[in-house]
C-alpha atoms as a PDB file:
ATOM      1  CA  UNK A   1      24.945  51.784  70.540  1.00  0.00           C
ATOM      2  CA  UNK A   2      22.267  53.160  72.890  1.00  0.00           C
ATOM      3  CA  UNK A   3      21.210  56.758  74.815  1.00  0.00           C
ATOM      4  CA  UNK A   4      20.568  57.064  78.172  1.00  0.00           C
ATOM      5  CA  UNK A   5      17.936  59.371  79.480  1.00  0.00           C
ATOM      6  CA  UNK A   6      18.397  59.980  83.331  1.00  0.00           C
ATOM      7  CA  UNK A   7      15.375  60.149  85.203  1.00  0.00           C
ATOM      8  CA  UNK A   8      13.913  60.577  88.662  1.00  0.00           C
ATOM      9  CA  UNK A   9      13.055  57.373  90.465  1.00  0.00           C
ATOM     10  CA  UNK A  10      10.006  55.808  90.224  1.00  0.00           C
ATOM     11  CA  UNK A  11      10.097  53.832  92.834  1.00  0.00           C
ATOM     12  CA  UNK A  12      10.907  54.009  96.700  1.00  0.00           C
ATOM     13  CA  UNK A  13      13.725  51.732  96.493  1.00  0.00           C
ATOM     14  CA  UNK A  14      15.942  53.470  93.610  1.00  0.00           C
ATOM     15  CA  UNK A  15      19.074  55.857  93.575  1.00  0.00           C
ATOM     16  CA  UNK A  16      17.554  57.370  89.882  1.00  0.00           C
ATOM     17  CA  UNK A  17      15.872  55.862  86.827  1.00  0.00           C
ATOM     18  CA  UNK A  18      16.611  55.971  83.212  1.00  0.00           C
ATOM     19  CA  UNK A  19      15.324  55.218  79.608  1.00  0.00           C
ATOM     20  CA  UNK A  20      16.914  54.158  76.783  1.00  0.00           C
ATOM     21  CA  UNK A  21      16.885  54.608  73.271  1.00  0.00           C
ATOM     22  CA  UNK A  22      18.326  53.269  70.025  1.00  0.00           C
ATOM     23  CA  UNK A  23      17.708  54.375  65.907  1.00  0.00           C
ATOM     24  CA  UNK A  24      14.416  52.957  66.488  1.00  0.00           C
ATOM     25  CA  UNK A  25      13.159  54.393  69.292  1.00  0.00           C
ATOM     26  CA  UNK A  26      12.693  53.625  72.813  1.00  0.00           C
ATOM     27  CA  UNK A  27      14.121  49.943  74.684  1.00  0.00           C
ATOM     28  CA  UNK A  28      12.730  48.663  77.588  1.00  0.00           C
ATOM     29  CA  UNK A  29      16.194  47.908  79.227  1.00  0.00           C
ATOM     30  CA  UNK A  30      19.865  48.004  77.868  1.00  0.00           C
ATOM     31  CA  UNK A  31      22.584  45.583  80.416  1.00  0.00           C
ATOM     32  CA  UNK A  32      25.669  47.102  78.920  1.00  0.00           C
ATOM     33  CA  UNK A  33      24.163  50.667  79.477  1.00  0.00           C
ATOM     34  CA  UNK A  34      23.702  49.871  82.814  1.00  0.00           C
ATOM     35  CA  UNK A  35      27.228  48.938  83.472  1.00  0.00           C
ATOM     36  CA  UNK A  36      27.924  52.022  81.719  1.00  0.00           C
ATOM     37  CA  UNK A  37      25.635  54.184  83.952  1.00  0.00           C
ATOM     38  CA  UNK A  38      26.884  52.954  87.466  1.00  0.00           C
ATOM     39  CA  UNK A  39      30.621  53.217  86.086  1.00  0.00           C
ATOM     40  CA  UNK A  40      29.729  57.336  85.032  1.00  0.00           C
ATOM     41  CA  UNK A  41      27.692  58.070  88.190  1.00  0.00           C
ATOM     42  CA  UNK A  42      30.978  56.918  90.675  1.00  0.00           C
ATOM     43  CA  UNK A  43      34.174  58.510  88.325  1.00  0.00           C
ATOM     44  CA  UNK A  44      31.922  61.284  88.129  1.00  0.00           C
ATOM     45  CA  UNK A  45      31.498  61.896  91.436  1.00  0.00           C
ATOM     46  CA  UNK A  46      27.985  61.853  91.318  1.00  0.00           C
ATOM     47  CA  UNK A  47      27.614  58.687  93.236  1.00  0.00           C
ATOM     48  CA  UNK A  48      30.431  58.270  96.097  1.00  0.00           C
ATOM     49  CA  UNK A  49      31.724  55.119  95.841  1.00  0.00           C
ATOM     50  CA  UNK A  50      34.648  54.131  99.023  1.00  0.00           C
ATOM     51  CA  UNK A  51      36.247  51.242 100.085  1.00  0.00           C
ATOM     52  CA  UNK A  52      33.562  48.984 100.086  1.00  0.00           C
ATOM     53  CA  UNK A  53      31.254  48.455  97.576  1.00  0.00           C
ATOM     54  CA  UNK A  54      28.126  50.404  96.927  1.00  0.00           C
ATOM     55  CA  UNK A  55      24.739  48.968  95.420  1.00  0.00           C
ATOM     56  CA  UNK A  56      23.090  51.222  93.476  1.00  0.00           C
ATOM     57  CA  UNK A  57      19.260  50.831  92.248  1.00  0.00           C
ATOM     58  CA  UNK A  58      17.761  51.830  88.904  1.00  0.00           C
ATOM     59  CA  UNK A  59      14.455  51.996  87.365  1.00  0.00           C
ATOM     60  CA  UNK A  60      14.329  51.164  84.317  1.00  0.00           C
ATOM     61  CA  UNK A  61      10.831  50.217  82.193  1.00  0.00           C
ATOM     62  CA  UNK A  62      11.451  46.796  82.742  1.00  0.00           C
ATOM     63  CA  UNK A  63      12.185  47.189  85.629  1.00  0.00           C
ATOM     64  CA  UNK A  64      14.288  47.285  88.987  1.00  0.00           C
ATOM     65  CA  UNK A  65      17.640  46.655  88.572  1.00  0.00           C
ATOM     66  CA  UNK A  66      20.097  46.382  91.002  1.00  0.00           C
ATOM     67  CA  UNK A  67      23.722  47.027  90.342  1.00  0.00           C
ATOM     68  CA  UNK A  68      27.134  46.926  92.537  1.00  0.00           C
ATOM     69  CA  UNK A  69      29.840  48.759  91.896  1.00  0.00           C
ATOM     70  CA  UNK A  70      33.172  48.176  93.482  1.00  0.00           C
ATOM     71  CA  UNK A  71      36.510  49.906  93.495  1.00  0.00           C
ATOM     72  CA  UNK A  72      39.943  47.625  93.694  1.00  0.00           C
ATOM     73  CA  UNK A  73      43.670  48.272  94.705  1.00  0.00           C
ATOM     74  CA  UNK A  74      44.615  50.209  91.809  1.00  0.00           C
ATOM     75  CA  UNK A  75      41.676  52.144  91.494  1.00  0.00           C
ATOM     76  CA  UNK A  76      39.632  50.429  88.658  1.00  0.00           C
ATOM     77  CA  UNK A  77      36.045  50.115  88.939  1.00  0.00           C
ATOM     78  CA  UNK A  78      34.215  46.997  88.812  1.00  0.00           C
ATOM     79  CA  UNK A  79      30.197  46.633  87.709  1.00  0.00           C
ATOM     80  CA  UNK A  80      27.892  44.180  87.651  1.00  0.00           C
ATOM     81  CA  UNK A  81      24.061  44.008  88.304  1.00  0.00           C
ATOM     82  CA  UNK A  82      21.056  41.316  89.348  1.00  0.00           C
ATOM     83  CA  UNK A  83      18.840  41.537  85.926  1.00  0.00           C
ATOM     84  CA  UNK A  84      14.986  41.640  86.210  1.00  0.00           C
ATOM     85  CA  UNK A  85      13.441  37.869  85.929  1.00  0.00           C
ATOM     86  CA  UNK A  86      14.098  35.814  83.123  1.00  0.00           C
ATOM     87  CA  UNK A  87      12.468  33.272  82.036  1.00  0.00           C
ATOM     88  CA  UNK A  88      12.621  30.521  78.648  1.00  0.00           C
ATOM     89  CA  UNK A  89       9.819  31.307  77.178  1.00  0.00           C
ATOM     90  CA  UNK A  90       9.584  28.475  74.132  1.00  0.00           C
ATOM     91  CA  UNK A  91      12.176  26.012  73.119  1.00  0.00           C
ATOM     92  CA  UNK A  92      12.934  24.635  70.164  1.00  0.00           C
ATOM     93  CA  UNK A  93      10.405  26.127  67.576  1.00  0.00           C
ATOM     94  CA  UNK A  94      10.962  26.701  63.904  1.00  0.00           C
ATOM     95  CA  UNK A  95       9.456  29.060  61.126  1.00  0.00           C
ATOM     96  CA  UNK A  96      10.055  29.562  57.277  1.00  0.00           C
ATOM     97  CA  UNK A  97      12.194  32.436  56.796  1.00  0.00           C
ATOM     98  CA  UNK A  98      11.485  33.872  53.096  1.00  0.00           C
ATOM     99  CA  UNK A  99      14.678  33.636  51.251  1.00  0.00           C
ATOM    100  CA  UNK A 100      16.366  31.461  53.404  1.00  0.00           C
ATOM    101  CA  UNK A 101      14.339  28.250  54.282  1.00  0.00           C
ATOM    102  CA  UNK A 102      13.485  26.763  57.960  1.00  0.00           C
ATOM    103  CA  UNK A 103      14.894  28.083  60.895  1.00  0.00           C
ATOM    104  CA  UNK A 104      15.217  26.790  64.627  1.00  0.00           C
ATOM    105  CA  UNK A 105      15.217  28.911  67.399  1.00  0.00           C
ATOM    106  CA  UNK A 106      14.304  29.299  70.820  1.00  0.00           C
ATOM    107  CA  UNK A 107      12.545  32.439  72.748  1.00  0.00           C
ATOM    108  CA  UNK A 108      13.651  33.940  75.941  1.00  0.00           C
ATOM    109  CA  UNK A 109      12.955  36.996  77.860  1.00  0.00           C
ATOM    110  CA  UNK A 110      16.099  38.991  79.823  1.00  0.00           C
ATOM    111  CA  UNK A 111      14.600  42.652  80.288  1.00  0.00           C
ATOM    112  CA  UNK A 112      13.608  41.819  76.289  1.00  0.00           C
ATOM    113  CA  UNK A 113      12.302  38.684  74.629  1.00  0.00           C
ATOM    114  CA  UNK A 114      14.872  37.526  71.818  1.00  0.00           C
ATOM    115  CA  UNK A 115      14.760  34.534  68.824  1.00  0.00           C
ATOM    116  CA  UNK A 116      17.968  32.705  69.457  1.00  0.00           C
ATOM    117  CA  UNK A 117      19.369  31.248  66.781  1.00  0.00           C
ATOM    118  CA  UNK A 118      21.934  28.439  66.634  1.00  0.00           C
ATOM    119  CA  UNK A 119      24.544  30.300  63.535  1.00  0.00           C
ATOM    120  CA  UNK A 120      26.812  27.207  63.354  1.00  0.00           C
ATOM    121  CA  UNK A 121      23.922  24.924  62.386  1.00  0.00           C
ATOM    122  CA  UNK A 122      22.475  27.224  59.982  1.00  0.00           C
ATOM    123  CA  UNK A 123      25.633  27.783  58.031  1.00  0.00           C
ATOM    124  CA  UNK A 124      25.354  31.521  59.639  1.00  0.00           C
ATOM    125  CA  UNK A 125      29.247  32.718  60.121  1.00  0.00           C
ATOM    126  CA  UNK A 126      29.169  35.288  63.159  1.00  0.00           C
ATOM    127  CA  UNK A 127      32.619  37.149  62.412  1.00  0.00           C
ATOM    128  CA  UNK A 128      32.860  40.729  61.336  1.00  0.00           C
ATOM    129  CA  UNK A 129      33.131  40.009  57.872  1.00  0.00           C
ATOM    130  CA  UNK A 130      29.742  38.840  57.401  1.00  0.00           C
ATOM    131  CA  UNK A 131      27.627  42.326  59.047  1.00  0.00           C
ATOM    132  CA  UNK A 132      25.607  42.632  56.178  1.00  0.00           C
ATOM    133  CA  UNK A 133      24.371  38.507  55.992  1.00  0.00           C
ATOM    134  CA  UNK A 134      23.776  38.833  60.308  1.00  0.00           C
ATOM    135  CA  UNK A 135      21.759  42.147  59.638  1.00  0.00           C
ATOM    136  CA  UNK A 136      20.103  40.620  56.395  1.00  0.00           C
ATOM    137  CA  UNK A 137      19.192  37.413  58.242  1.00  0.00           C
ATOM    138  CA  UNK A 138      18.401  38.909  61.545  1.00  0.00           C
ATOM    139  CA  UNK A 139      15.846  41.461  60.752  1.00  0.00           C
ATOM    140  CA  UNK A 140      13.977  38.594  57.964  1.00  0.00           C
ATOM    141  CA  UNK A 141      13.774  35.839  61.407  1.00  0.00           C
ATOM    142  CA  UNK A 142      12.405  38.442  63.532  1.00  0.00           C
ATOM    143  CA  UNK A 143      10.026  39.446  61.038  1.00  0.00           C
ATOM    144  CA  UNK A 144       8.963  35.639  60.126  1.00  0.00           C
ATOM    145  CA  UNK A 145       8.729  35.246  64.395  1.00  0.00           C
ATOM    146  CA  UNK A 146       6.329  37.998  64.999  1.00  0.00           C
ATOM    147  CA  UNK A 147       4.462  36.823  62.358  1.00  0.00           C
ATOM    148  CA  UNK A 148       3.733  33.385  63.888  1.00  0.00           C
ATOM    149  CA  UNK A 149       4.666  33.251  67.164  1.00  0.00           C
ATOM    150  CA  UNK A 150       2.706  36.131  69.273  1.00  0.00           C
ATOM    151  CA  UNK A 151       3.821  37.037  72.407  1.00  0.00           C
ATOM    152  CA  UNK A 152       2.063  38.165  75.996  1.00  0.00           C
ATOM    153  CA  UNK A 153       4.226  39.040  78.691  1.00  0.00           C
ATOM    154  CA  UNK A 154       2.572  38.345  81.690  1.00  0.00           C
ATOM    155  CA  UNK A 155       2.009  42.056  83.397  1.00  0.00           C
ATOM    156  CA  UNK A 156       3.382  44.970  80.708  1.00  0.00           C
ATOM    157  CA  UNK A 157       1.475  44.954  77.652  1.00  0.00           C
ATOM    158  CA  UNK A 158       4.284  47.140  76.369  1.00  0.00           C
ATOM    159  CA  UNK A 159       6.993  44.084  76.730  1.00  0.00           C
ATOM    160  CA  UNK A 160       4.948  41.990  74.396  1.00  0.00           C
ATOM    161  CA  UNK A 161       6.864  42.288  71.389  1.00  0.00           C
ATOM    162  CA  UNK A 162      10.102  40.318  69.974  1.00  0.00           C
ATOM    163  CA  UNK A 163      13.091  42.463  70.487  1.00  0.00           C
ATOM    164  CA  UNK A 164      15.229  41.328  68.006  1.00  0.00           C
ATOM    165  CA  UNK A 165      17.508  38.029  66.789  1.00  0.00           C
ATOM    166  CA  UNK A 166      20.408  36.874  68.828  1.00  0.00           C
ATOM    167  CA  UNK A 167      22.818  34.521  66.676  1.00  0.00           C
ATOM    168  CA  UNK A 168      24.781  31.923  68.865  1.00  0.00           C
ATOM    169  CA  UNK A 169      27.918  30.832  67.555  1.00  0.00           C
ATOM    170  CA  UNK A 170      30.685  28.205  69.417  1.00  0.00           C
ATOM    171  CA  UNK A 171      33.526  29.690  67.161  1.00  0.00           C
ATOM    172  CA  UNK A 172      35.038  32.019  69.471  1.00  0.00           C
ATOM    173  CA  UNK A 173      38.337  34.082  69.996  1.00  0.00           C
ATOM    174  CA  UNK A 174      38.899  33.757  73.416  1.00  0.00           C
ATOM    175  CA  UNK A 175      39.128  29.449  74.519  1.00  0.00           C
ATOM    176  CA  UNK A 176      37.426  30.572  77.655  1.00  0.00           C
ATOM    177  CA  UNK A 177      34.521  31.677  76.229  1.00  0.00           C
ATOM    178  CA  UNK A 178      31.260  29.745  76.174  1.00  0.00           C
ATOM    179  CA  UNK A 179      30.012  31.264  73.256  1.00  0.00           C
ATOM    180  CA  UNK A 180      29.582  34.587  70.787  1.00  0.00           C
ATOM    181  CA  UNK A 181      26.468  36.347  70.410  1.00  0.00           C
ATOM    182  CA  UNK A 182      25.651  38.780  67.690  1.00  0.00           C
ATOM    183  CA  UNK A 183      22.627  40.645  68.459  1.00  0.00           C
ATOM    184  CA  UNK A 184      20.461  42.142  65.712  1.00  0.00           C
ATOM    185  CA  UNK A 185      17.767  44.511  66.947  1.00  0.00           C
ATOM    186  CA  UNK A 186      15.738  47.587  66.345  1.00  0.00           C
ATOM    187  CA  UNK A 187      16.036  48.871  62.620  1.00  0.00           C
ATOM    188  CA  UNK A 188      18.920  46.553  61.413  1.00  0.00           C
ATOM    189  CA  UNK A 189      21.158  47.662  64.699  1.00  0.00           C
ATOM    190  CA  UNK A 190      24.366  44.709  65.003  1.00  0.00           C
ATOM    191  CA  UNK A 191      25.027  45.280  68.737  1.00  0.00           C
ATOM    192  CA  UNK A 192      28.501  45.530  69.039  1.00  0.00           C
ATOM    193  CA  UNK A 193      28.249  43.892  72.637  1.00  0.00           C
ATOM    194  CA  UNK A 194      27.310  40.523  73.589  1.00  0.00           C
ATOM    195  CA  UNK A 195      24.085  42.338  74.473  1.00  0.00           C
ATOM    196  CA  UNK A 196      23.171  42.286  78.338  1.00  0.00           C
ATOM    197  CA  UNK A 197      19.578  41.396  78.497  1.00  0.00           C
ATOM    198  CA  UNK A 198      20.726  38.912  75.536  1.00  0.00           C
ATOM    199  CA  UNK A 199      23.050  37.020  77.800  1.00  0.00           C
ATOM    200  CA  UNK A 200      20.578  37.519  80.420  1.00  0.00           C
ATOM    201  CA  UNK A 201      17.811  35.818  78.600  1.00  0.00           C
ATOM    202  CA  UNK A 202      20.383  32.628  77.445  1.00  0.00           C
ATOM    203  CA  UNK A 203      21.150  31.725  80.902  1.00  0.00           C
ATOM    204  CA  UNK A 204      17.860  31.476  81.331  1.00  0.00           C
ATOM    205  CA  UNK A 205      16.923  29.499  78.523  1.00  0.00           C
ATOM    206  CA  UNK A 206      20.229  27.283  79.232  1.00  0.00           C
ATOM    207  CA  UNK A 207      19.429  26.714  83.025  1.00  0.00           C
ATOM    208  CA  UNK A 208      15.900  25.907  81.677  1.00  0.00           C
ATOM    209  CA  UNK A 209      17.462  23.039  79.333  1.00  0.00           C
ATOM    210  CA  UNK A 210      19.569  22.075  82.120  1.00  0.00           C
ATOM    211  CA  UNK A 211      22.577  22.886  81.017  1.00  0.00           C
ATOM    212  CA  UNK A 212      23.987  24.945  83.414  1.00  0.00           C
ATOM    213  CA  UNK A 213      24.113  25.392  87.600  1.00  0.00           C
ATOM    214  CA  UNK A 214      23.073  28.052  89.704  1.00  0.00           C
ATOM    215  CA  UNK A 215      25.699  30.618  89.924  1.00  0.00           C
ATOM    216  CA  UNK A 216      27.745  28.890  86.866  1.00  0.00           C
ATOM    217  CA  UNK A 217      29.580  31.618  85.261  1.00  0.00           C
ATOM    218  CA  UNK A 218      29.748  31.449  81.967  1.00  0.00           C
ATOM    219  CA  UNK A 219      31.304  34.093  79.498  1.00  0.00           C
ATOM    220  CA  UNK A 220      29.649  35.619  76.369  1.00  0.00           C
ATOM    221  CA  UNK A 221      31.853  37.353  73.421  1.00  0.00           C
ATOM    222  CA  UNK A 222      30.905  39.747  71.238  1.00  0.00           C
ATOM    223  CA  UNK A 223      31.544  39.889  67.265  1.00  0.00           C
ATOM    224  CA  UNK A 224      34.185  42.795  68.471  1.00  0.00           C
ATOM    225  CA  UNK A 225      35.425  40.253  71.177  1.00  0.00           C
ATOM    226  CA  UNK A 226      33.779  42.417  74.002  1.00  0.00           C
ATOM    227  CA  UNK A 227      33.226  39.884  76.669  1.00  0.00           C
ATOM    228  CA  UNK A 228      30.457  39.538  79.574  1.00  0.00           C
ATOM    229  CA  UNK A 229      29.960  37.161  82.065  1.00  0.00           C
ATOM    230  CA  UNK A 230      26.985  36.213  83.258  1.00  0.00           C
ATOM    231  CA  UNK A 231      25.152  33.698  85.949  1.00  0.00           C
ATOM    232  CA  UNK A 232      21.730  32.020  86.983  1.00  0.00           C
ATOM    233  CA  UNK A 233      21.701  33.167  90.587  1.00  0.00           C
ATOM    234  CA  UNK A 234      18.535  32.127  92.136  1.00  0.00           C
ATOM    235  CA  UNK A 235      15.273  30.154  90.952  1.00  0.00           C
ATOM    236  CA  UNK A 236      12.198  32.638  91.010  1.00  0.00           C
ATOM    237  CA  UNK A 237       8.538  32.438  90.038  1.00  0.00           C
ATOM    238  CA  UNK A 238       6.959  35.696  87.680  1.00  0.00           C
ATOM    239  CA  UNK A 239       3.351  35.537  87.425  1.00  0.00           C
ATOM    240  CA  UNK A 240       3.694  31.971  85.968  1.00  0.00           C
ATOM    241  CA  UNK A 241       6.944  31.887  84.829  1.00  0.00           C
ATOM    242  CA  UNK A 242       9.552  29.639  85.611  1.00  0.00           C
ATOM    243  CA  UNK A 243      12.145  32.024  85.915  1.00  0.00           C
ATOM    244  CA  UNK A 244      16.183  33.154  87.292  1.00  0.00           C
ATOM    245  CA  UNK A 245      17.493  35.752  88.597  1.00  0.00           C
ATOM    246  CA  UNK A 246      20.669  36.273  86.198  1.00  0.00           C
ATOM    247  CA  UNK A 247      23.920  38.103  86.990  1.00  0.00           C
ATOM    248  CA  UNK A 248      26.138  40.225  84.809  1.00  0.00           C
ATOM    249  CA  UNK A 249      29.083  42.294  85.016  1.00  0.00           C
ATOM    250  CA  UNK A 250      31.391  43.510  82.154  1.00  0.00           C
ATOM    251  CA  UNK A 251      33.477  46.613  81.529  1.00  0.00           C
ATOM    252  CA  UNK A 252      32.718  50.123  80.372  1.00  0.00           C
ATOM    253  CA  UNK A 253      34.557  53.502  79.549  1.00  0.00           C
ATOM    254  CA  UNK A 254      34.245  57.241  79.880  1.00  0.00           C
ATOM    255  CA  UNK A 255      34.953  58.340  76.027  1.00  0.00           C
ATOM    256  CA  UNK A 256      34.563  61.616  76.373  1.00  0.00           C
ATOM    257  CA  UNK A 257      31.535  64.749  77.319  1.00  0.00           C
ATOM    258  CA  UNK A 258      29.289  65.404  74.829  1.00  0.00           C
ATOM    259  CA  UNK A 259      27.037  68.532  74.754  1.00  0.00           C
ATOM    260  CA  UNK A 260      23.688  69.129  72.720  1.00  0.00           C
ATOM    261  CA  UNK A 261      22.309  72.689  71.884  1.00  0.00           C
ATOM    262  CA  UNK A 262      18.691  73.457  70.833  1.00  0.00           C
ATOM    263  CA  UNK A 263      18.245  76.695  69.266  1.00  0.00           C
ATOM    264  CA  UNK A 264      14.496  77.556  69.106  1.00  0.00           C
ATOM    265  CA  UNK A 265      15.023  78.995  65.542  1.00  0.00           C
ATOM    266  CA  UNK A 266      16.433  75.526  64.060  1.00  0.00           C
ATOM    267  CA  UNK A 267      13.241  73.775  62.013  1.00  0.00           C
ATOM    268  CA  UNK A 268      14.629  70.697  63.021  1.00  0.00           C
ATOM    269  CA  UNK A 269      15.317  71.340  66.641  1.00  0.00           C
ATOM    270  CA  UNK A 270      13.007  67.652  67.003  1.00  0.00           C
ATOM    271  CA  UNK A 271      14.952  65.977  65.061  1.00  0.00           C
ATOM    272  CA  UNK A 272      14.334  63.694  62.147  1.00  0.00           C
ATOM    273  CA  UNK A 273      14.440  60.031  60.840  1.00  0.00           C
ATOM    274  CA  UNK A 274      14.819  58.995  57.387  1.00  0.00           C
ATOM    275  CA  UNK A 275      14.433  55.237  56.459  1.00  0.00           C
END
């Protein structure tokens, strides 16, 4: 699960920005939070959203992202936004994970540069009764990446870092699906969506393989059977990169209104972390 911190825009071209944060800190982008943000800001109010749709901008720190928001017949929202370029960034590598033995994986970048990890060949099952392997395994092939396989983004020093391990598995709920993705990331977070800049960054690294079309949809489940779809939409070029422009849209809820008080007597009014 992830925070959202709204913020003025940075930039000329946005409606607001925000940052986002997890148990570990702060992330550079979050897709699913997005979807949530757009779908808050119009049954809120705080956005008007009529009959046709609306595109609303957002700065986030890894960018401008551009979302559209659309209202149907019976009054249900629909979300989706263009990601920030995304690019393969290695294919088929391999490291020694301690404990485990060799691993293959490739690296791509969707807002956040991810191992991905092919489950089914690994012997890896990516169903909910198997958390504590996913979280085990995750956080030791992220560690055993960073170790040997440094990464520069091309412009934000602060993007150079591997975000965490997405496992890929072909065993899926739903027959439409493509595939399921179970995203490990921060301190041992299991990202109970099929992670947006996680789908972003594997239609990336698929169109770069040639495996899929411009504006193929394809549609990602999540170890809870959440489900995104996402496209390549257009070929760009990022200081170097090879790169897409990917679409996704998936759903998102109001649960409820949460309030937070800070009393200036409470010794802990910062808050805390224990690890």
């Amino acid at each position: 699960m992830y925070g959202a911190l709204i913020t003025r825009p940075v930039s000329a071209r946005a409606d607001f920005g925000v940052l986002f944060l997890h148990n570990e800190g702060y992330s550079s982008m979050c897709g699913h939070g997005i979807l949530a943000l757009v779908k808050v800001a119009c049954e809120t109010g705080t956005i008007s959203l009529g009959i046709d749709a609306r595109v609303i901008k957002i700065d986030a720190p890894a960018g401008l992202i551009t979302a559209k928001v659309s209202r149907d017949s019976q009054g249900e929202i629909h979300a989706s936004f263009l990601n920030v370029d995304s690019w393969a960034e290695s294919l088929a590598c391999s490291v020694m994970v301690e404990g485990f033995g060799r691993v293959n994986y490739d690296i791509g970048f969707g807002g956040a540069y991810y191992a991905y990890v092919d489950a089914d060949a690994h012997g890896i099952a990516c169903g909910q009764d198997n958390v504590a392997q996913l979280i085990d395994m995750g956080g030791r092939i992220k560690q055993a990446v960073m170790a040997s396989h440094p990464l520069v983004h091309p412009i934000d020093e602060e993007l150079s870092l591997l975000y965490g391990t997405i496992f890929i598995s072909k065993n899926v709920t739903d027959k439409q699906a493509h595939s399921r993705h179970v995203c490990i990331f921060a301190d041992g977070e299991l990202d109970r969506s099929p992670t947006g800049t996680g789908v972003a960054g594997r239609i990336a690294l698929l169109y770069a393989k040639g495996e899929v079309e411009l504006n193929q949809e394809l549609m990602i489940e999540s170890i809870v059977d959440g489900r995104m779809i996402v496209s390549a939409t257009i070929e760009t070029e990022f200081f170097g990169k090879q790169a897409v422009i990917p679409q996704v849209s998936g759903r998102s809820y109001i649960t409820g209104r949460h309030q937070f008080i800070i009393d200036p007597d409470d010794q802990f009014q910062n808050g805390f972390m224990l690890r």
